[in-house]
PDB file of N, CA and C in Angstrom:
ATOM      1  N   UNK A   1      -9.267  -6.985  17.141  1.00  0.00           N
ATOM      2  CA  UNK A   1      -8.504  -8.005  16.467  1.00  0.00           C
ATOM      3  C   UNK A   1      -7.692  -7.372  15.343  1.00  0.00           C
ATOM      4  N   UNK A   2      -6.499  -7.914  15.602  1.00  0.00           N
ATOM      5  CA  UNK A   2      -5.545  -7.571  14.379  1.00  0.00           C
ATOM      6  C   UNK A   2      -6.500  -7.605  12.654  1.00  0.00           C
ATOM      7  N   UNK A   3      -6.059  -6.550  12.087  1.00  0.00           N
ATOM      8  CA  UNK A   3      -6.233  -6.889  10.511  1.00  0.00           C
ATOM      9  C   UNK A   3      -4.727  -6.505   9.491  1.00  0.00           C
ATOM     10  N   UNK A   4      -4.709  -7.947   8.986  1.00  0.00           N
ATOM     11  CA  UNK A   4      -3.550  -7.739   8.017  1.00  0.00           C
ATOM     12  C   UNK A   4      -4.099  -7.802   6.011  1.00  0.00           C
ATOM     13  N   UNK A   5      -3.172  -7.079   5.372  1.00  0.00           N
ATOM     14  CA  UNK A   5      -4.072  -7.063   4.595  1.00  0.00           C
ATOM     15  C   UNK A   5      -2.425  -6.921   3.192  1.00  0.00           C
ATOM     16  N   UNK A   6      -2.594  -7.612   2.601  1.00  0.00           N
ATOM     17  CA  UNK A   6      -1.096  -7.860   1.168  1.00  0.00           C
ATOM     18  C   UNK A   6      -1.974  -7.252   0.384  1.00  0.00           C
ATOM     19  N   UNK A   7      -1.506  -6.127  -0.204  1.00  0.00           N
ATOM     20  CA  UNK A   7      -1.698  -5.112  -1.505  1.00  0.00           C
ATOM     21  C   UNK A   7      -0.558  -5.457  -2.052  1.00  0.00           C
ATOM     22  N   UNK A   8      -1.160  -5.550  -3.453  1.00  0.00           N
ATOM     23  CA  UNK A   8      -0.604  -5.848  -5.024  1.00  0.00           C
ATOM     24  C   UNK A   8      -0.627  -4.909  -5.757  1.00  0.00           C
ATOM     25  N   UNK A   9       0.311  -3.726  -5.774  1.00  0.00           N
ATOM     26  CA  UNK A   9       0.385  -2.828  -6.989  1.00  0.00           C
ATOM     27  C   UNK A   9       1.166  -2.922  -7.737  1.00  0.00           C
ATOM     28  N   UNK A  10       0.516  -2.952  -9.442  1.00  0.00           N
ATOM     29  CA  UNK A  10       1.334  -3.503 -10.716  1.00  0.00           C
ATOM     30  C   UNK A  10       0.932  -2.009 -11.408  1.00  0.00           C
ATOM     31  N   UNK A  11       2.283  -1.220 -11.650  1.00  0.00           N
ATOM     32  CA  UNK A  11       1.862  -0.269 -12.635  1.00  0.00           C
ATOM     33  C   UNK A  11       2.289  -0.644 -14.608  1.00  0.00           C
ATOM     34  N   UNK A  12       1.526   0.062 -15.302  1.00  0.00           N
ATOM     35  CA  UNK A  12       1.684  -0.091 -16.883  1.00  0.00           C
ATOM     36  C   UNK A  12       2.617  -0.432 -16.901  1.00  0.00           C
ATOM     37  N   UNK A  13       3.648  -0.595 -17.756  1.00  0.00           N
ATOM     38  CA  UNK A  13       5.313  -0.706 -18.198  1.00  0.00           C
ATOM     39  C   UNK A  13       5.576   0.988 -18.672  1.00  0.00           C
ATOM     40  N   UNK A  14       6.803   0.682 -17.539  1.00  0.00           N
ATOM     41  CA  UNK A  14       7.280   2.178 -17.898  1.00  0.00           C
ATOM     42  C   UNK A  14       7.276   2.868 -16.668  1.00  0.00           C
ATOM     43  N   UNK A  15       5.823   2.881 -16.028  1.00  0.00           N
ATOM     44  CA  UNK A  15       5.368   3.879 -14.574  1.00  0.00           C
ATOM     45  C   UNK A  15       5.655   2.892 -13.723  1.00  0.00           C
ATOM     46  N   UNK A  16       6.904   2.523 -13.452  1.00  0.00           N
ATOM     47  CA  UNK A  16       7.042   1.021 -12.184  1.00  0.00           C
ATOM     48  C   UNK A  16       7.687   2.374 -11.632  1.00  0.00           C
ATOM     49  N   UNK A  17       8.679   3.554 -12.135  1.00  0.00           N
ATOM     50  CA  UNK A  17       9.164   4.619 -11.036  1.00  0.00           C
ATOM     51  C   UNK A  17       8.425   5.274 -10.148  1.00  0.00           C
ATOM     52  N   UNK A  18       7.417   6.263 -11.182  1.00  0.00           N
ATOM     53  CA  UNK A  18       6.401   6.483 -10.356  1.00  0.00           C
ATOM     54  C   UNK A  18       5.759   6.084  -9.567  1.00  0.00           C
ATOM     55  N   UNK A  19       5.304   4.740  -9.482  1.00  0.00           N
ATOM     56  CA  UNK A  19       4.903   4.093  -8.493  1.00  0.00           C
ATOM     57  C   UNK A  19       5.683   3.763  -7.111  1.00  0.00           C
ATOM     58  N   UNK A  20       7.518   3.568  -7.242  1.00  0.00           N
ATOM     59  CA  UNK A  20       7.717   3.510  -6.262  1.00  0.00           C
ATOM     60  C   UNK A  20       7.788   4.854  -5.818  1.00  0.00           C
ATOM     61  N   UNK A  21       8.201   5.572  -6.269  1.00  0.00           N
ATOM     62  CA  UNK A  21       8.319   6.983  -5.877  1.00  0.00           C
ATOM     63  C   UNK A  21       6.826   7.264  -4.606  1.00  0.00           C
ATOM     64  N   UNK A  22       5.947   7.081  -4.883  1.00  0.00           N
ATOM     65  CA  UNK A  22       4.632   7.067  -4.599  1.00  0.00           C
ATOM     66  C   UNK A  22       4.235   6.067  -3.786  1.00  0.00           C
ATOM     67  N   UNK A  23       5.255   4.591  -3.682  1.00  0.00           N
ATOM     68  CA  UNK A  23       5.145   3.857  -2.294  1.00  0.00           C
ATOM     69  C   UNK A  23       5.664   4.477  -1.185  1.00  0.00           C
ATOM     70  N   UNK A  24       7.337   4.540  -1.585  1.00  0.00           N
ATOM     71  CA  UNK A  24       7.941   5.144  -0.481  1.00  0.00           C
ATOM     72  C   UNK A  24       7.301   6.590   0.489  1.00  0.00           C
ATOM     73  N   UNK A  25       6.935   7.328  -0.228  1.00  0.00           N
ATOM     74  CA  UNK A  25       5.815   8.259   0.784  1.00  0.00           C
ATOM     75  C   UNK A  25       5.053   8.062   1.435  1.00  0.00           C
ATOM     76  N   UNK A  26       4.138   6.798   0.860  1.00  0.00           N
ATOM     77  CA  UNK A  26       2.647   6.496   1.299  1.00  0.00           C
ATOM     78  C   UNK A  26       3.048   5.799   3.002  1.00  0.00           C
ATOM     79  N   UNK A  27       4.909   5.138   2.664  1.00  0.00           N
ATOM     80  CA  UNK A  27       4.984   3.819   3.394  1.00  0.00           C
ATOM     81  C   UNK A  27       5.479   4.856   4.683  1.00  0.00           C
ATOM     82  N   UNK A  28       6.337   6.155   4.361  1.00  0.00           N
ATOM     83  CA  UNK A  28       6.873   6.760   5.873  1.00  0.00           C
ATOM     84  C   UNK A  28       5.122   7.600   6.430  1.00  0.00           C
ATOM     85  N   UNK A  29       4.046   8.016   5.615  1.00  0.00           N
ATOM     86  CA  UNK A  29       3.311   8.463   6.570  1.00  0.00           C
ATOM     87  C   UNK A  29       2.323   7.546   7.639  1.00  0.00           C
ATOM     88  N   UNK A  30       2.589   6.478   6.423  1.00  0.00           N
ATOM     89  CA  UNK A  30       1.505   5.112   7.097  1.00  0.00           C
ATOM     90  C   UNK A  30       2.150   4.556   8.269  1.00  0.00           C
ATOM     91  N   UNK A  31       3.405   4.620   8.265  1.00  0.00           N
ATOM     92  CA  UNK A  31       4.021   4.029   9.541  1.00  0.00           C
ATOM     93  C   UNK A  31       3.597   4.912  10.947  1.00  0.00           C
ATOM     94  N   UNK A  32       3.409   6.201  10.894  1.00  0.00           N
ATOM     95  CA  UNK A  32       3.265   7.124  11.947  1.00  0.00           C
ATOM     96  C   UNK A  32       1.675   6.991  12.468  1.00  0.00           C
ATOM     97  N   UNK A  33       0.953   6.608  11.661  1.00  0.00           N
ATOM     98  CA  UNK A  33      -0.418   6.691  11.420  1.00  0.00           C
ATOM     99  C   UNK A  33      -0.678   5.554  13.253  1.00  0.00           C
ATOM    100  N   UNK A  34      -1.648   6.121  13.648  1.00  0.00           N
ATOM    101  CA  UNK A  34      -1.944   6.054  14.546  1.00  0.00           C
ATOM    102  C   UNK A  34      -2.910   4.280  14.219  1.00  0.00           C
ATOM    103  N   UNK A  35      -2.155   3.287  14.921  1.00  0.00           N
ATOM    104  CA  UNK A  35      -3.319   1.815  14.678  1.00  0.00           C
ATOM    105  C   UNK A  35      -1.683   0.829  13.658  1.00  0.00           C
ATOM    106  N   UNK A  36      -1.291   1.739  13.409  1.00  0.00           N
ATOM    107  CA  UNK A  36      -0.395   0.857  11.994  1.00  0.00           C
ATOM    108  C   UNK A  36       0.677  -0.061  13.129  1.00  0.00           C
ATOM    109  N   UNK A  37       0.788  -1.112  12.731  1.00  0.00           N
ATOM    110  CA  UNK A  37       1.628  -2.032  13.458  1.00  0.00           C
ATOM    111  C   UNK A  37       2.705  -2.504  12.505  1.00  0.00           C
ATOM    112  N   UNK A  38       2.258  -2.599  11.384  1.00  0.00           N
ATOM    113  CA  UNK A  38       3.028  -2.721  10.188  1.00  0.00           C
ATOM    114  C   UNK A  38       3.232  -2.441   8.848  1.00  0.00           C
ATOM    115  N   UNK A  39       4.097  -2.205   8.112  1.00  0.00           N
ATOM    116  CA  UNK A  39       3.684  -1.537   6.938  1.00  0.00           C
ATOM    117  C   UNK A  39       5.072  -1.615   6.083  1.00  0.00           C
ATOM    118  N   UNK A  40       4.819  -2.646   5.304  1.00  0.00           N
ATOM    119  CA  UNK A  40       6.478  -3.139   4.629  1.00  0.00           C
ATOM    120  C   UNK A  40       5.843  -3.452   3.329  1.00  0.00           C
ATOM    121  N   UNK A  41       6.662  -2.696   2.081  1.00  0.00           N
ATOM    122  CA  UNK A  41       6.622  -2.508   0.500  1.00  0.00           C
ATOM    123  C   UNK A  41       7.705  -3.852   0.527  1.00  0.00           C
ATOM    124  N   UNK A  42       7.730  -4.557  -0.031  1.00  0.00           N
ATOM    125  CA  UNK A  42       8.548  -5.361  -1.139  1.00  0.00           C
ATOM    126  C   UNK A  42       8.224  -5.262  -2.704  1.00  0.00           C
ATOM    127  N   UNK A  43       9.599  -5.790  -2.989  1.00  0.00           N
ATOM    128  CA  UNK A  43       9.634  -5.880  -4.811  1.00  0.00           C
ATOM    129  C   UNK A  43       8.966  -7.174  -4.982  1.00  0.00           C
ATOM    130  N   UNK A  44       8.511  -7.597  -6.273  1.00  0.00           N
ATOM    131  CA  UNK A  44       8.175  -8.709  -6.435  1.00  0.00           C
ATOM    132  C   UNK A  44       8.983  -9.403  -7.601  1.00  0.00           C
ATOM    133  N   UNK A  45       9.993 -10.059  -7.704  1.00  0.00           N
ATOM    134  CA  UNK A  45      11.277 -10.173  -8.682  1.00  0.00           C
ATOM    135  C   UNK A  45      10.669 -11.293 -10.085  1.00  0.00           C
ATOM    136  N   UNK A  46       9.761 -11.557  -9.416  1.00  0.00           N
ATOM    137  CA  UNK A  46       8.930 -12.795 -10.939  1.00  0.00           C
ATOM    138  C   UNK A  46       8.029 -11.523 -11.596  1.00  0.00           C
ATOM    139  N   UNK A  47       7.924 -10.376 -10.987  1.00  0.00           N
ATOM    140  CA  UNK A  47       6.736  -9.396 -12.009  1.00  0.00           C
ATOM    141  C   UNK A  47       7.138  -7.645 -11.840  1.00  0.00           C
ATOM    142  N   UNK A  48       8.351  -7.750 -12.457  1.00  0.00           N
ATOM    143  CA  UNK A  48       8.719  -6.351 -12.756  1.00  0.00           C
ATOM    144  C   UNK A  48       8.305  -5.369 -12.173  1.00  0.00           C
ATOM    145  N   UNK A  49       8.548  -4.367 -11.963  1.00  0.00           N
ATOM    146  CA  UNK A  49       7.508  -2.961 -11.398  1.00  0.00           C
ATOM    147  C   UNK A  49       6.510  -3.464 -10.206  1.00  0.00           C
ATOM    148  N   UNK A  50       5.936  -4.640 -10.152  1.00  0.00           N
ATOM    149  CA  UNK A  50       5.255  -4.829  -9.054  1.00  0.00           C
ATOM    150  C   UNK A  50       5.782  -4.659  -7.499  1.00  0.00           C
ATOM    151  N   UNK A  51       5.105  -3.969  -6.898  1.00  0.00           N
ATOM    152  CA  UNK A  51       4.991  -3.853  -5.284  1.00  0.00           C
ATOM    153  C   UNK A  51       4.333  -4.525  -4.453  1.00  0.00           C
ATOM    154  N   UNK A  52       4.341  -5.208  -3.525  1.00  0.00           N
ATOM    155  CA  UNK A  52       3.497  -6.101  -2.543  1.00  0.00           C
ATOM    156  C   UNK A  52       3.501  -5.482  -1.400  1.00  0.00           C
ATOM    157  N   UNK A  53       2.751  -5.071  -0.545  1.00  0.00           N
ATOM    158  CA  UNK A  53       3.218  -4.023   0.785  1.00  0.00           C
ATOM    159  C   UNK A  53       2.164  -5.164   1.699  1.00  0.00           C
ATOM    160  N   UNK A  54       2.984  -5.330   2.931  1.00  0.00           N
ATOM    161  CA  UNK A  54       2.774  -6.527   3.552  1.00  0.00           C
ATOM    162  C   UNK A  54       1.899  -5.060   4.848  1.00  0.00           C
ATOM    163  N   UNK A  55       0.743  -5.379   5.011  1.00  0.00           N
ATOM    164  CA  UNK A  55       0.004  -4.521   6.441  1.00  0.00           C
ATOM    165  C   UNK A  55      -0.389  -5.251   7.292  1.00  0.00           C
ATOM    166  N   UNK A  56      -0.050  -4.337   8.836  1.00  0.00           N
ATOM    167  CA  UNK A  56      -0.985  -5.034   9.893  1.00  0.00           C
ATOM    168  C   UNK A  56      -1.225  -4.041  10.161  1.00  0.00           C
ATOM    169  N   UNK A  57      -2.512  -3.878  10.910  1.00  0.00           N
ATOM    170  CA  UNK A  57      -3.199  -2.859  11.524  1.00  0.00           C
ATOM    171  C   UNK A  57      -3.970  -3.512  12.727  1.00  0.00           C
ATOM    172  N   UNK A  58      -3.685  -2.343  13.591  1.00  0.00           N
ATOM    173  CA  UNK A  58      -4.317  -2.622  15.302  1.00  0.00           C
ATOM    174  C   UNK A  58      -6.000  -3.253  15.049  1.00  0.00           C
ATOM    175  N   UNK A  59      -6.656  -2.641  14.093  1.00  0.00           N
ATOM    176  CA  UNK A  59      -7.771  -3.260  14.024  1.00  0.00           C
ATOM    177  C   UNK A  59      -8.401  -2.627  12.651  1.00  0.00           C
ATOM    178  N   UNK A  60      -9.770  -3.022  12.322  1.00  0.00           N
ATOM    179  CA  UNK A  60     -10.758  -2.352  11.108  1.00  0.00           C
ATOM    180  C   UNK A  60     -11.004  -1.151  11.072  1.00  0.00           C
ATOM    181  N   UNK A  61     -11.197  -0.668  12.352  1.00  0.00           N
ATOM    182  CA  UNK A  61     -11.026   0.852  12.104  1.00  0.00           C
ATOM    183  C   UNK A  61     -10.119   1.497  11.798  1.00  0.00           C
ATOM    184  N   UNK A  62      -8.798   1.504  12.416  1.00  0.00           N
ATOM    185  CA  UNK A  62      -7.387   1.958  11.903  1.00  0.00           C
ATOM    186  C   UNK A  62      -7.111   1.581  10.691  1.00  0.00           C
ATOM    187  N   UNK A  63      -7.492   0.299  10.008  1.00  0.00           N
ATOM    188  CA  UNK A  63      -7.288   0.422   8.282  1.00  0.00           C
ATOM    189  C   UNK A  63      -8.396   1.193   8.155  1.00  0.00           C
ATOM    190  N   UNK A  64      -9.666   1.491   8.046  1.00  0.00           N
ATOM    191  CA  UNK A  64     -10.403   2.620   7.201  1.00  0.00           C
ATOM    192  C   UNK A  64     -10.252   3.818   7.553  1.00  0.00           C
ATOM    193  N   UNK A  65      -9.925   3.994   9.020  1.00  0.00           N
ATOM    194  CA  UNK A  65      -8.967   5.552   9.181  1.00  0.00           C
ATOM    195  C   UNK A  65      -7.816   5.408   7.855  1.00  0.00           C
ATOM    196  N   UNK A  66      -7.086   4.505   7.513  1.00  0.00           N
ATOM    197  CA  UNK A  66      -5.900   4.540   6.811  1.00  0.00           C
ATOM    198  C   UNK A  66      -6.304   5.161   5.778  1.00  0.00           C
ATOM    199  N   UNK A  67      -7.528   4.611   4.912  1.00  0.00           N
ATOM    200  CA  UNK A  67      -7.675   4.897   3.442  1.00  0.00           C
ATOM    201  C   UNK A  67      -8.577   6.133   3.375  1.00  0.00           C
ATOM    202  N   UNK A  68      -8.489   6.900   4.507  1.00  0.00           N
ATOM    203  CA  UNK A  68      -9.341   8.480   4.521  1.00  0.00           C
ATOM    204  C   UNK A  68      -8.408   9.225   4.929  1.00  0.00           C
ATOM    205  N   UNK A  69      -6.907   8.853   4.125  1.00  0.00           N
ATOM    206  CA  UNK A  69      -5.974   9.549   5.477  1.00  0.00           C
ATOM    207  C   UNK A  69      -5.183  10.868   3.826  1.00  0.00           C
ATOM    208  N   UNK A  70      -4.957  12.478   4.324  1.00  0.00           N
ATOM    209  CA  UNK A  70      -4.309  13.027   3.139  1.00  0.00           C
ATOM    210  C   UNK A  70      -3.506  11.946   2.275  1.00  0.00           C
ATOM    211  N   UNK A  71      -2.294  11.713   3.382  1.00  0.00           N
ATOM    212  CA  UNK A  71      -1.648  10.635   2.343  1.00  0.00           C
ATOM    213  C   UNK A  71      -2.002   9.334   1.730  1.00  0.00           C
ATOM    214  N   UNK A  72      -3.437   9.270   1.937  1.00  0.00           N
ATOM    215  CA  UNK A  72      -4.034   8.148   0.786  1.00  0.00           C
ATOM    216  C   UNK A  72      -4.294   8.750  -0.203  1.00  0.00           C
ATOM    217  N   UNK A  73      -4.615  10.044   0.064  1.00  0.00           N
ATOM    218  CA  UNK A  73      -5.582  10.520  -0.948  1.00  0.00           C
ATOM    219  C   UNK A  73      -4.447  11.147  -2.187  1.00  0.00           C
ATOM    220  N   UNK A  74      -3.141  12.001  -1.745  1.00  0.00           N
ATOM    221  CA  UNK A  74      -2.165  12.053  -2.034  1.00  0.00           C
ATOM    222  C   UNK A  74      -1.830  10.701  -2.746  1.00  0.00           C
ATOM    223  N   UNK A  75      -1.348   9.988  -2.601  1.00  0.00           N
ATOM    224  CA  UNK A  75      -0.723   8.514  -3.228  1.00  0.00           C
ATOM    225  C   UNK A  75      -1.589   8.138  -4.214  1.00  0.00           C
ATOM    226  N   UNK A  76      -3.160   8.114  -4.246  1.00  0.00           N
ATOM    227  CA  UNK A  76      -4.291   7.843  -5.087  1.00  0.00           C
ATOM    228  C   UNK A  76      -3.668   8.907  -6.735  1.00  0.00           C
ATOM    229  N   UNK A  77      -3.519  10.437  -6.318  1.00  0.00           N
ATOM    230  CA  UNK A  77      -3.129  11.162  -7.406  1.00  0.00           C
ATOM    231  C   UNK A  77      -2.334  11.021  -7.610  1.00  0.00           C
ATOM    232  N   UNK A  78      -0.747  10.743  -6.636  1.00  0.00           N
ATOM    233  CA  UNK A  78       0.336  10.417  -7.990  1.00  0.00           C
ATOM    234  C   UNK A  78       0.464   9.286  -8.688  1.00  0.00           C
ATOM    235  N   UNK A  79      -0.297   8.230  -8.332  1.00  0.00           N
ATOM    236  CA  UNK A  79      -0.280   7.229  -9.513  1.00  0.00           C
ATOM    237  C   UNK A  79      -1.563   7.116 -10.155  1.00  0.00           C
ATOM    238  N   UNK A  80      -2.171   8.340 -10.207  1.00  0.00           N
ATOM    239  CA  UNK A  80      -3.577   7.691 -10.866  1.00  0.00           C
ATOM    240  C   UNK A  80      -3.115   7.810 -12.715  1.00  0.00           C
ATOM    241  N   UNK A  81      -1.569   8.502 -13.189  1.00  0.00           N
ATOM    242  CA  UNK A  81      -1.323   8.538 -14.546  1.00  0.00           C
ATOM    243  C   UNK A  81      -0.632   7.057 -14.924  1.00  0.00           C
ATOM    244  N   UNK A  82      -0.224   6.565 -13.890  1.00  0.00           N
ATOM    245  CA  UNK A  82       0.492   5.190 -13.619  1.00  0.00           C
ATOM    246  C   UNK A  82      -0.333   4.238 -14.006  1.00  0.00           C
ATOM    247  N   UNK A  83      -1.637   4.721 -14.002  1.00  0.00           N
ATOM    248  CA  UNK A  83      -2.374   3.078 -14.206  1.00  0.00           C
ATOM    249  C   UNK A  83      -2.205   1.580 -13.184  1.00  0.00           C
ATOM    250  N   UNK A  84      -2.008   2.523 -12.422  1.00  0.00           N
ATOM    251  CA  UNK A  84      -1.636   1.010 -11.233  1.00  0.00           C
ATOM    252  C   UNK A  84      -3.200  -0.210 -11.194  1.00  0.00           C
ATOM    253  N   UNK A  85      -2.520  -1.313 -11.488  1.00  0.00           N
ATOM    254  CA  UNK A  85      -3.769  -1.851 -11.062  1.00  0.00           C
ATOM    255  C   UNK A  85      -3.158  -2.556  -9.555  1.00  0.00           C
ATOM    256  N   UNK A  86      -4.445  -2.396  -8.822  1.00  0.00           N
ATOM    257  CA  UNK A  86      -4.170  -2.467  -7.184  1.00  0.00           C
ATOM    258  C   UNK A  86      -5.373  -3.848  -6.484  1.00  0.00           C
ATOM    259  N   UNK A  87      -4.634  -4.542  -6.086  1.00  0.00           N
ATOM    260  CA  UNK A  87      -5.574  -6.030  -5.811  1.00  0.00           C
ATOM    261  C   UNK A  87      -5.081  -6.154  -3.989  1.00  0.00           C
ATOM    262  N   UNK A  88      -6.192  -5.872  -3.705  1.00  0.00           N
ATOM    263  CA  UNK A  88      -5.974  -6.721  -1.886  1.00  0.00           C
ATOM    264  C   UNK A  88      -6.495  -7.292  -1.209  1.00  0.00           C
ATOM    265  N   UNK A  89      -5.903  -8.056  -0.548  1.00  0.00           N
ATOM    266  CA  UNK A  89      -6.191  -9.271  -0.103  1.00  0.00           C
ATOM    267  C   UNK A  89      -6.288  -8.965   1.606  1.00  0.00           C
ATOM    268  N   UNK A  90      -7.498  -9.154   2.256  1.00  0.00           N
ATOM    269  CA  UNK A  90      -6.895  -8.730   3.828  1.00  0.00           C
ATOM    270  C   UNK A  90      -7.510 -10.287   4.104  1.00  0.00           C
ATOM    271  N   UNK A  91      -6.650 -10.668   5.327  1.00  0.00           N
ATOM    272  CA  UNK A  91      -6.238 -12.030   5.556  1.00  0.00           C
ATOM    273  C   UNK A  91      -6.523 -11.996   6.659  1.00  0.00           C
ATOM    274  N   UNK A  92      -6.598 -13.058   7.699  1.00  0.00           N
ATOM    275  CA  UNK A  92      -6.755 -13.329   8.776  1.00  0.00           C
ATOM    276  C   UNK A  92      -6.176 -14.639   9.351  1.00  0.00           C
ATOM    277  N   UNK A  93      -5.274 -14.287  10.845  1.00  0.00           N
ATOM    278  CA  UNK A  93      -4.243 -15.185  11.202  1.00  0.00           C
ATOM    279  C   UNK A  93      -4.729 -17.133  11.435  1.00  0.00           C
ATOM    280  N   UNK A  94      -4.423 -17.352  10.982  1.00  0.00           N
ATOM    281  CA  UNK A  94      -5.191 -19.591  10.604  1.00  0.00           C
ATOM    282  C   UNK A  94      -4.950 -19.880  11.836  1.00  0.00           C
TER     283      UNK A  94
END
């Protein structure tokens, strides 16, 4: 069964660059990633610097393959000076 899952990353004021800098990478390796069906960053225009990255994934395993993947682990260090605070939500189709 599909898993979709809306991540909320809000960095400090100031590190909203770094952070995208640090989406856009995360978003071209995650697309290749073996299970990924979807994988789309938006801005969020009511909260500055915030990112919303809309995921689907083939299933539960392919997202926890995701978050053991270099480029998680990569993306984890360039914003860990960012202070991102990171909230997600994985959802399931009503």
């Amino acid at each position: 069964m599909t898993v979709m899952v809306i991540a909320e990353l809000t960095p400090v004021p100031g590190q909203g660059e770094v952070l995208r800098r640090a989406v856009q990478t995360l978003t071209v390796a995650s697309r290749g990633e073996e299970g990924c069906l979807s994988y789309r960053p938006l801005l969020d225009p009511a909260r500055p610097g915030t990112i919303v990255i809309l995921e689907t994934w083939r299933d539960a395993e392919a997202l926890a393959s995701h978050g053991k993947t270099e480029a998680m682990a990569q993306f984890k260090a360039a914003i860990k000076g960012a202070e991102v605070v990171v909230t997600r939500h994985r959802i399931s189709p009503a």
